[in-house]
Protein backbone atom coordinates (compact mmCIF):
# COMPACT_ATOMS: atom_id res chain seq x y z
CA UNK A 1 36.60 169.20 38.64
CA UNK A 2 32.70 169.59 37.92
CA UNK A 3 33.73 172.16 35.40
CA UNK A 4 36.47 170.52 33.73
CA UNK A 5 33.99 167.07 33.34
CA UNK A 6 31.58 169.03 31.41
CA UNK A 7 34.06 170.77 29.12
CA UNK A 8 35.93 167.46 28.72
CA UNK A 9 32.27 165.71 27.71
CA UNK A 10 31.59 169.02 25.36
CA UNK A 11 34.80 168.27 23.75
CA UNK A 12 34.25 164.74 23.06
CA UNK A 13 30.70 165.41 21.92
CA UNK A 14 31.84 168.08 19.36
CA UNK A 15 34.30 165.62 18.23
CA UNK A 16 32.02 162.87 17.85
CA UNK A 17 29.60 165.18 15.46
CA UNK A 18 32.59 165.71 13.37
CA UNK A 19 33.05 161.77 13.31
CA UNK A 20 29.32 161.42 12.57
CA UNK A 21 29.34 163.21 10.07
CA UNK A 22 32.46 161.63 8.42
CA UNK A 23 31.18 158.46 9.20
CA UNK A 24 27.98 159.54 7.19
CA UNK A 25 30.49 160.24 4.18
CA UNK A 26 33.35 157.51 4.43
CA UNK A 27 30.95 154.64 5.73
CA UNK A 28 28.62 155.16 2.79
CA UNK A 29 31.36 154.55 0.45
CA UNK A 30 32.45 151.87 2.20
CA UNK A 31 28.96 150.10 2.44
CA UNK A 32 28.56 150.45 -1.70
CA UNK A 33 32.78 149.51 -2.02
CA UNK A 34 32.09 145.98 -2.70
CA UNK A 35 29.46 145.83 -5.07
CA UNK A 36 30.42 148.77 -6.82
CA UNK A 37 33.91 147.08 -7.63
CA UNK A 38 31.67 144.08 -8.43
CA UNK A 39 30.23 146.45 -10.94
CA UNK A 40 33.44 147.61 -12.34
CA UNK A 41 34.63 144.29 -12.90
CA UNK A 42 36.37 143.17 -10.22
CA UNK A 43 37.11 139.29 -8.96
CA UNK A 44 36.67 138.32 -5.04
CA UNK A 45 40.52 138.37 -4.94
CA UNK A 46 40.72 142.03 -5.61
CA UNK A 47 38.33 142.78 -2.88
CA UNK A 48 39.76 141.03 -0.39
CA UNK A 49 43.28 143.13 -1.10
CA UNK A 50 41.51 146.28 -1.35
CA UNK A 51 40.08 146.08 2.14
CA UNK A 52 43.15 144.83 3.16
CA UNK A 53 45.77 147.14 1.14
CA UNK A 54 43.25 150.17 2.73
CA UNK A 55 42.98 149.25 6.33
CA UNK A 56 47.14 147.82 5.91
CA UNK A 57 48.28 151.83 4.67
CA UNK A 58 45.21 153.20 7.20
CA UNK A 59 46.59 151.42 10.12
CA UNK A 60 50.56 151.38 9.29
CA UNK A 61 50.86 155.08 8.26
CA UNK A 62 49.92 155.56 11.66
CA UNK A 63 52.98 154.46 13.12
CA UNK A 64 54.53 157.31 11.00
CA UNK A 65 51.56 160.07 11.75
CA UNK A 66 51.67 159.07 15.67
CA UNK A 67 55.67 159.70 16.51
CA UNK A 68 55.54 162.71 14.47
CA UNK A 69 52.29 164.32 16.20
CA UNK A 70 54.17 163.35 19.65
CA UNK A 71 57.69 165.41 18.41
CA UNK A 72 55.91 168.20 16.99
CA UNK A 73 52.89 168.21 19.38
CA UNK A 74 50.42 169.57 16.57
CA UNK A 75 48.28 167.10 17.21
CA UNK A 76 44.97 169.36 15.79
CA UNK A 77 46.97 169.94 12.58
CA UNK A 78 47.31 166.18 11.88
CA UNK A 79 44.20 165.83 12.61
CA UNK A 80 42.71 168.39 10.22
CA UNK A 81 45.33 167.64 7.51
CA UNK A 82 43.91 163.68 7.75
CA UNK A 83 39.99 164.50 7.92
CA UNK A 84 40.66 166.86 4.56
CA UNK A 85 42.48 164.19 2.63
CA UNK A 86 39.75 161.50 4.25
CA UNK A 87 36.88 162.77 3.61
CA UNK A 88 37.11 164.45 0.01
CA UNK A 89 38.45 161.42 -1.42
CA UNK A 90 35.31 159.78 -1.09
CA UNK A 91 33.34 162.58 -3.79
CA UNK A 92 35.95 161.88 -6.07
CA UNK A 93 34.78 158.16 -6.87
CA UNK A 94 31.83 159.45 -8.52
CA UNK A 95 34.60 159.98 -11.33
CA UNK A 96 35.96 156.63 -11.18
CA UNK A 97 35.11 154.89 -14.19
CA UNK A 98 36.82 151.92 -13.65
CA UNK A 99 37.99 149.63 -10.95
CA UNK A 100 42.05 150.95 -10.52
CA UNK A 101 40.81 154.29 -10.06
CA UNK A 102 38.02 153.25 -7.75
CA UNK A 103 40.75 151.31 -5.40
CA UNK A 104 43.41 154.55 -5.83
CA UNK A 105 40.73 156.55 -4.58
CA UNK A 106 39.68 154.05 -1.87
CA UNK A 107 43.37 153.41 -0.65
CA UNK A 108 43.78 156.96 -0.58
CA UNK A 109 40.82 157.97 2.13
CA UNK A 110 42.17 155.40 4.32
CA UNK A 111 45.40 157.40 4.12
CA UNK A 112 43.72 160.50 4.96
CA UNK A 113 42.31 158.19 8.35
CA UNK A 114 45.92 157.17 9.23
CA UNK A 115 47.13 160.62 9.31
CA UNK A 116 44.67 161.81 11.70
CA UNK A 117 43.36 159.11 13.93
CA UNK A 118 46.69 159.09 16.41
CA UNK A 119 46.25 162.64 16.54
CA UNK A 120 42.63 162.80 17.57
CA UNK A 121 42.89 160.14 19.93
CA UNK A 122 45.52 161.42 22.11
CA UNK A 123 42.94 164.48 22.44
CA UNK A 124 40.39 162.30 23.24
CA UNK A 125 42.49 160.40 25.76
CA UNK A 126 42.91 163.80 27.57
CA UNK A 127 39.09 164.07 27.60
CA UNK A 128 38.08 160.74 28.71
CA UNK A 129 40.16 160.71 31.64
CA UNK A 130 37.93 162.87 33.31
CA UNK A 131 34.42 160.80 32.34
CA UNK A 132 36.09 157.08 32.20
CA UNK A 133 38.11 155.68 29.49
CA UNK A 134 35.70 153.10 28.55
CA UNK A 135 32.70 155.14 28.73
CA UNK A 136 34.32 158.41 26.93
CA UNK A 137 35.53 156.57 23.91
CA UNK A 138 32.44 154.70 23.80
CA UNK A 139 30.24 157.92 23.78
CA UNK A 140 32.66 158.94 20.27
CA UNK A 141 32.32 156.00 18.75
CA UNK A 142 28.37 156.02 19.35
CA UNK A 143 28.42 159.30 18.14
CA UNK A 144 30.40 158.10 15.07
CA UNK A 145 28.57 154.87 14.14
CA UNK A 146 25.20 157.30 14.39
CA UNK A 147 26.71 158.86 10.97
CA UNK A 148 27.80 155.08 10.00
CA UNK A 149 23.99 154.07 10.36
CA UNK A 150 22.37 157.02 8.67
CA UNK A 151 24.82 157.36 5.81
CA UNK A 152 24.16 154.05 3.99
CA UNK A 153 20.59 154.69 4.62
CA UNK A 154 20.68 157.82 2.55
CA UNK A 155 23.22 156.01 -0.11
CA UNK A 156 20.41 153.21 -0.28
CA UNK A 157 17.78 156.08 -1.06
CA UNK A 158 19.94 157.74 -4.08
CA UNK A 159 20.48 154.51 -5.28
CA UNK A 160 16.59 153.71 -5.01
CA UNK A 161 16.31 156.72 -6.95
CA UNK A 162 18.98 157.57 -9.33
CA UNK A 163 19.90 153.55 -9.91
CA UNK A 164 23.65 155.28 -10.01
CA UNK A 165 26.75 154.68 -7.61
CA UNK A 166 28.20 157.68 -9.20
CA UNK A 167 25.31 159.76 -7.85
CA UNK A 168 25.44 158.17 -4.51
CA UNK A 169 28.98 159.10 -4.09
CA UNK A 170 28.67 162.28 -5.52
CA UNK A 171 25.89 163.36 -2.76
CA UNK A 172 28.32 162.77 -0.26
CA UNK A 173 30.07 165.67 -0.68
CA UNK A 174 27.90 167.42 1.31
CA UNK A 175 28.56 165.58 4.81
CA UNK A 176 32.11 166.04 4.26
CA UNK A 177 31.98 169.70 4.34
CA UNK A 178 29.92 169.76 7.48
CA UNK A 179 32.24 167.40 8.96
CA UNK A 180 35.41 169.77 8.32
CA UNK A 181 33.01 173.23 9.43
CA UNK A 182 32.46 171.88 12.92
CA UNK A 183 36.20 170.43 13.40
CA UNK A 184 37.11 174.06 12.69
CA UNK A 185 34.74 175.31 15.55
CA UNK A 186 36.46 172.31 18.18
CA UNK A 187 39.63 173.94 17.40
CA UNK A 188 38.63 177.06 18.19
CA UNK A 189 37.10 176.14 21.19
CA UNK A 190 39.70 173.44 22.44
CA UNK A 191 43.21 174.86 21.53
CA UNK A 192 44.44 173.10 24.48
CA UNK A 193 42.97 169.80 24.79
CA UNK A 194 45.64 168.54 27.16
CA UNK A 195 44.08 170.89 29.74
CA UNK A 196 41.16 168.39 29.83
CA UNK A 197 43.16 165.39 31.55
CA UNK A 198 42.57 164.95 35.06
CA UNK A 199 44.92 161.73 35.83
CA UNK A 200 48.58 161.92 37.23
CA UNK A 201 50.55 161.18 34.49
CA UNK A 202 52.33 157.73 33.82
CA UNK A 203 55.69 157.80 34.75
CA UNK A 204 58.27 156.68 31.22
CA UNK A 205 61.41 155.64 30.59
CA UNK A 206 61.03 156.67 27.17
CA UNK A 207 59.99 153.11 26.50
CA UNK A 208 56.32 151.35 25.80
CA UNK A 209 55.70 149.08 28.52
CA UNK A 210 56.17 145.27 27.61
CA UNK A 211 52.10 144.44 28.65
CA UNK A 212 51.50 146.80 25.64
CA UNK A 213 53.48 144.37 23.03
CA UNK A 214 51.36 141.57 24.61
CA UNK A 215 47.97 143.73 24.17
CA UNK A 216 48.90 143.94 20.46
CA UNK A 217 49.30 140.42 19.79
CA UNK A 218 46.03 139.69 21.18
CA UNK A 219 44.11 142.45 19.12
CA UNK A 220 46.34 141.40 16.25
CA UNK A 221 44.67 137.98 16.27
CA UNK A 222 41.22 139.46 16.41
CA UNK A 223 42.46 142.04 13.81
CA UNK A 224 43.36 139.15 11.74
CA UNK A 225 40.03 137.11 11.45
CA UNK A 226 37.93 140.36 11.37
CA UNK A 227 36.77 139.67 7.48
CA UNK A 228 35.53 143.91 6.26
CA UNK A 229 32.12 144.71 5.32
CA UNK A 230 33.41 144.97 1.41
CA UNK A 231 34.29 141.23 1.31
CA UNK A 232 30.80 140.45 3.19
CA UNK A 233 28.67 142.87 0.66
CA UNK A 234 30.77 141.06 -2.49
CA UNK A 235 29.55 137.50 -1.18
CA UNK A 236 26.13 138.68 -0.97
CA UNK A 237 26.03 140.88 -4.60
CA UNK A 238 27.76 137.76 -5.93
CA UNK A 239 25.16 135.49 -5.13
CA UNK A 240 22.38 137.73 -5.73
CA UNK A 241 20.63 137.26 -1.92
CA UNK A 242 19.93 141.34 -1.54
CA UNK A 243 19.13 143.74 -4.31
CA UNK A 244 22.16 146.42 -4.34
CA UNK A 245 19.80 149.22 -2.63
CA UNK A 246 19.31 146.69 0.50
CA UNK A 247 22.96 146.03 0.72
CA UNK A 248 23.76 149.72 2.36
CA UNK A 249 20.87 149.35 4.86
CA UNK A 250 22.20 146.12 6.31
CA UNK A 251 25.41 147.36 6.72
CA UNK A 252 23.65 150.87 8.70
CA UNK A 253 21.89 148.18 10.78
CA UNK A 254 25.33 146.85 11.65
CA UNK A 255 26.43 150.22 12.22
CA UNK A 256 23.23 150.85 15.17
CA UNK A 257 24.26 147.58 16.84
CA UNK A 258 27.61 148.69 16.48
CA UNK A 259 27.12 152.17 18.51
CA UNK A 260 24.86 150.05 20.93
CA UNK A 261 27.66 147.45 21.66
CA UNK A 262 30.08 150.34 22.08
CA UNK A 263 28.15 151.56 25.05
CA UNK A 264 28.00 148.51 26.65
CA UNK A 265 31.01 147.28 26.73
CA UNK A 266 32.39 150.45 27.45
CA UNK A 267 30.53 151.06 30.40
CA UNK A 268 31.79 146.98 31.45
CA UNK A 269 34.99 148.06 30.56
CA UNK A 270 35.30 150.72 33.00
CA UNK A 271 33.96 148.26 35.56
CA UNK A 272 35.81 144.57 34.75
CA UNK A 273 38.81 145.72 32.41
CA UNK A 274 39.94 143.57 29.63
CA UNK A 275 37.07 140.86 30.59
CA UNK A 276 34.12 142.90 28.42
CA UNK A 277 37.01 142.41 25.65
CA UNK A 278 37.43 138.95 26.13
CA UNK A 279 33.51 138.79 26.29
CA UNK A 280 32.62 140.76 22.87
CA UNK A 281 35.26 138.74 20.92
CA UNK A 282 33.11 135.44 22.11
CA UNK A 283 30.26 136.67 21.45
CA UNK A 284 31.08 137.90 18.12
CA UNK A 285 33.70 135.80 16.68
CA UNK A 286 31.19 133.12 14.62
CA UNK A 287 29.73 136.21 12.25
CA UNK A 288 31.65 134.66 9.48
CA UNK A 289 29.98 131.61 9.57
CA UNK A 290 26.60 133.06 9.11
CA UNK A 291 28.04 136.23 7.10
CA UNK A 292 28.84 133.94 4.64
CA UNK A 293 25.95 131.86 4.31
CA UNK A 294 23.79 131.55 1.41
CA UNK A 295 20.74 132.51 3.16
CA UNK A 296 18.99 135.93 3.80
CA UNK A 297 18.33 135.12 7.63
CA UNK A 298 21.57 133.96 8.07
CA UNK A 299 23.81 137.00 6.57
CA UNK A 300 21.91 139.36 8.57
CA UNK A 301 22.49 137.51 12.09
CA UNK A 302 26.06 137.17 10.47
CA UNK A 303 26.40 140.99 9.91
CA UNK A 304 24.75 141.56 13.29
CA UNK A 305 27.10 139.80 15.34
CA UNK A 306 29.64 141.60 12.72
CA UNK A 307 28.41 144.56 14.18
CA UNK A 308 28.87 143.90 18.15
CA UNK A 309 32.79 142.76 17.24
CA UNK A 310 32.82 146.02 15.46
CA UNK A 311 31.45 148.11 18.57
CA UNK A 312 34.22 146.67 20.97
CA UNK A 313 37.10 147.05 18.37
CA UNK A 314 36.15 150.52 18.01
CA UNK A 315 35.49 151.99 21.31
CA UNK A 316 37.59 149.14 24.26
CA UNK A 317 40.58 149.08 22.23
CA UNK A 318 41.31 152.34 22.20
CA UNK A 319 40.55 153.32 25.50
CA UNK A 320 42.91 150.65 26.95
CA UNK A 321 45.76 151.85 24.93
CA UNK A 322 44.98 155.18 26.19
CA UNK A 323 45.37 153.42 30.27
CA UNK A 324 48.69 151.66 29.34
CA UNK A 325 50.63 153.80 27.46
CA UNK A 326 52.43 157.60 28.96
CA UNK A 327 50.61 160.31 28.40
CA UNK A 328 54.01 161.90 26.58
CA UNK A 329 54.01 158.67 24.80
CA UNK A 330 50.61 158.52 23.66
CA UNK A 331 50.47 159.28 19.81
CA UNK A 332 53.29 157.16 19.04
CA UNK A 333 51.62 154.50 21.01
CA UNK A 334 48.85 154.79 19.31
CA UNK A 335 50.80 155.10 15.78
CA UNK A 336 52.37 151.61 16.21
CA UNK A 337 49.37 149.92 17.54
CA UNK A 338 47.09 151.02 14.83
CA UNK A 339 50.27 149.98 12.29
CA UNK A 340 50.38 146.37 13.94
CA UNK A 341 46.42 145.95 13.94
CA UNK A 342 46.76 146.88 10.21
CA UNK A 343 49.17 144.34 9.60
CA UNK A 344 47.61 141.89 10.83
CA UNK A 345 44.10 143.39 9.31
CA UNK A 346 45.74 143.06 5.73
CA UNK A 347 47.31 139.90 5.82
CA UNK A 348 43.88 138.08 7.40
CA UNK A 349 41.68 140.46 4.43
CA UNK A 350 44.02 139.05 1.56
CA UNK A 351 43.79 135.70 2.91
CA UNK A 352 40.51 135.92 3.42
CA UNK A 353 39.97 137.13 0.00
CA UNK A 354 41.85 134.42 -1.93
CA UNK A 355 40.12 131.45 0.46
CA UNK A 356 36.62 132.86 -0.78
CA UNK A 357 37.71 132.29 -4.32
CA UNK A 358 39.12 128.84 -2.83
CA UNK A 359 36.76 127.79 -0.16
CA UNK A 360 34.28 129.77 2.03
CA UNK A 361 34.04 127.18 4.74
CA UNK A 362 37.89 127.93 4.51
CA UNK A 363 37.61 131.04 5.28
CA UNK A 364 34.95 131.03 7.91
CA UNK A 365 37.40 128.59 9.82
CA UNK A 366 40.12 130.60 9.41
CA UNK A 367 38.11 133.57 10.80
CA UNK A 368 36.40 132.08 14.03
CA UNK A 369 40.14 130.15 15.32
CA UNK A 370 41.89 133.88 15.21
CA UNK A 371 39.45 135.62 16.85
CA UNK A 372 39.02 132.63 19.42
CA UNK A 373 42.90 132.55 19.80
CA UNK A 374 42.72 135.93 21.11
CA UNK A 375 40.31 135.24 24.44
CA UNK A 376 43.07 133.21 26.32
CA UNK A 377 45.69 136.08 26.17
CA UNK A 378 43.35 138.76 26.74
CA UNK A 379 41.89 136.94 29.97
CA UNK A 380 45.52 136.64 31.12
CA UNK A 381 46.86 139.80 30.50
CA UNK A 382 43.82 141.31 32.65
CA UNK A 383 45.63 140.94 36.01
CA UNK A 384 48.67 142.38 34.39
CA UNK A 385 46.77 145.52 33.50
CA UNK A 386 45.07 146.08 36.64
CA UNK A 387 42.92 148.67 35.07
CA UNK A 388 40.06 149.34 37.37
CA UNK A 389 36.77 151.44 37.18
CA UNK A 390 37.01 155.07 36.76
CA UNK A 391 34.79 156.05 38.79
């Protein structure tokens, strides 16, 4: 058991450096998105639906990606099909001249995420079973929001530099590569990650259980009021509150309380359930209020608290899918969560984005009462769960 624990936590380490370092190249771009379409003459409008139309074909292609990793069981070739097509999408924006191009090639990387996120988290779920679900995704997502907080960072110095967004995505060809080189090596290390799991599997009928319908409409509502980073980093280019080269580090900042949050409540999750859920979503859901402020003090607190929702989206989430659904079932579980959370991700970002061009107190309500809406079904679905510590 001692043995399989430490190859399980080698696995989801290696995997994590390969998120890290795709987080260093994907993050970046999405850190400069906004402004950079601000630059290429975009409106507020377009923003909002290019966030949305990204994270609405990243999450719903899932669906798609998930059943068909679960028939074919080549879960590491989805996987490394999805990183390819994610990750060297982002280079190619440093030839995008103006904004339909830019979005093309923004919509597309999100793509290349929906084709291998089911994948890879089915062979995490087989990892984390042995070190706690809460605390093994947590560890990835750390891992990954690491690369989330450095890339920008680097991003802010080329821009200090050069002065070019071209250049700045250009350079981030080079974490891509790396990111792709040490996927390669898990695979040849990990042929097998089902080996890894250490829990009795769930018993099916061939059907997702009904508790897992409820779980989606809760994260749906959170999903839904979740404004992205691109719509923050246009309200604050707009108005002129950071210079552009500032704009990346806040959102790195947000990526270090991120990883920090995903810890936490990871750990709680193992030990309380759906409560540290509940408890990150209220202590989280009034970013937009300060987000969208029109002072410096204010935005920052706003993307902080940004940040902590962020964590718990990214790391919880997942790991509770990963206790509710059958281990035969899991990718396709996975595929049609991801694909509702998407839909509801797109139609709050285009909403969003038109009530910013209407009304940002609008928007800010409209983005506190989903994510609040969410805290009474999560709290009751808890005893229905009945997920316990791990040990």
């Amino acid at each position: 058991m001692e043995n399989n624990r430490s190859r399980a936590v080698k696995f989801i380490v290696l995997l994590g450096l390969v998120s890290l370092f795709a987080d260093i190249t994907y993050e970046s771009a999405r850190s400069l998105a906004g402004p950079f379409l601000a630059v290429l003459g975009a409106t507020g409008a377009i923003v909002g639906f290019t966030a949305g139309a990204g994270e609405l074909l990243g999450y719903g292609l899932r669906f798609v990606s998930g059943l068909l990793s679960d028939k074919t069981r080549r879960y590491w070739a989805f996987t490394i099909t999805g990183y390819v097509i994610n990750l060297f999408a982002v280079p190619m924006l440093a030839l995008a001249n103006h904004w339909p191009l830019a979005i093309t090639l923004m919509i597309t990387e999100r793509i290349g995420k929906s084709i291998r996120t089911p994948a890879r988290d089915v062979m995490l779920s087989h990892a984390t079973s042995s070190v706690g679900r809460g605390w093994g995704f947590a560890l990835h997502e750390a891992m990954d929001q690491i690369g989330a907080m450095l890339g920008p960072v680097i991003v802010m110095f080329v821009l200090a530099m050069k002065g070019s967004y071209h250049y700045a995505y250009a350079v981030l060809a080079i974490p891509a590569i790396l990111a792709i080189i040490i996927l390669i090596i898990a695979r040849i290390e990990y042929p097998h990650p089902q080996k890894l799991e250490t829990e009795t599997p769930v018993q099916s009928d061939g059907k997702l259980p009904r508790v897992f319908w409820l779980y989606l409409a809760a994260v749906g509502l959170i999903a839904a009021g979740f404004a992205d980073y691109p719509l923050i980093a246009f309200h604050i280019k707009k108005n002129d509150i950071f210079a552009d080269k500032w704009i990346p580090l806040l959102y790195a900042g947000a990526m270090g309380i991120d990883a920090i949050a995903a810890l936490i409540f990871g750990k709680w999750y193992d030990k309380v359930g759906m409560l540290s859920l509940a408890g990150a979503v209220i202590l989280s859901a009034f970013f937009a209020a300060f987000a969208f402020a029109s002072g410096a003090v204010l935005i920052i607190i706003g993307v902080a608290l940004w940040g902590v929702g962020m964590g718990a989206q990214e790391s919880i989430i997942r790991a509770v899918v990963a206790d509710i659904v059958p281990t035969q079932k899991r990718g396709t579980g996975y595929g049609i969560f991801n694909a509702g959370f998407g839909v509801c991700w797109f139609s709050g970002s285009v909403l969003m984005g038109i009530l910013y061009d209407i009304s940002i107190p609008a928007l800010v309500g409209f983005s506190v009462l989903s994510q609040l809406a969410s805290v009474p079904l999560l709290i009751s679905l808890r005893k229905k769960l009945g997920i316990k510590s791990s040990g």
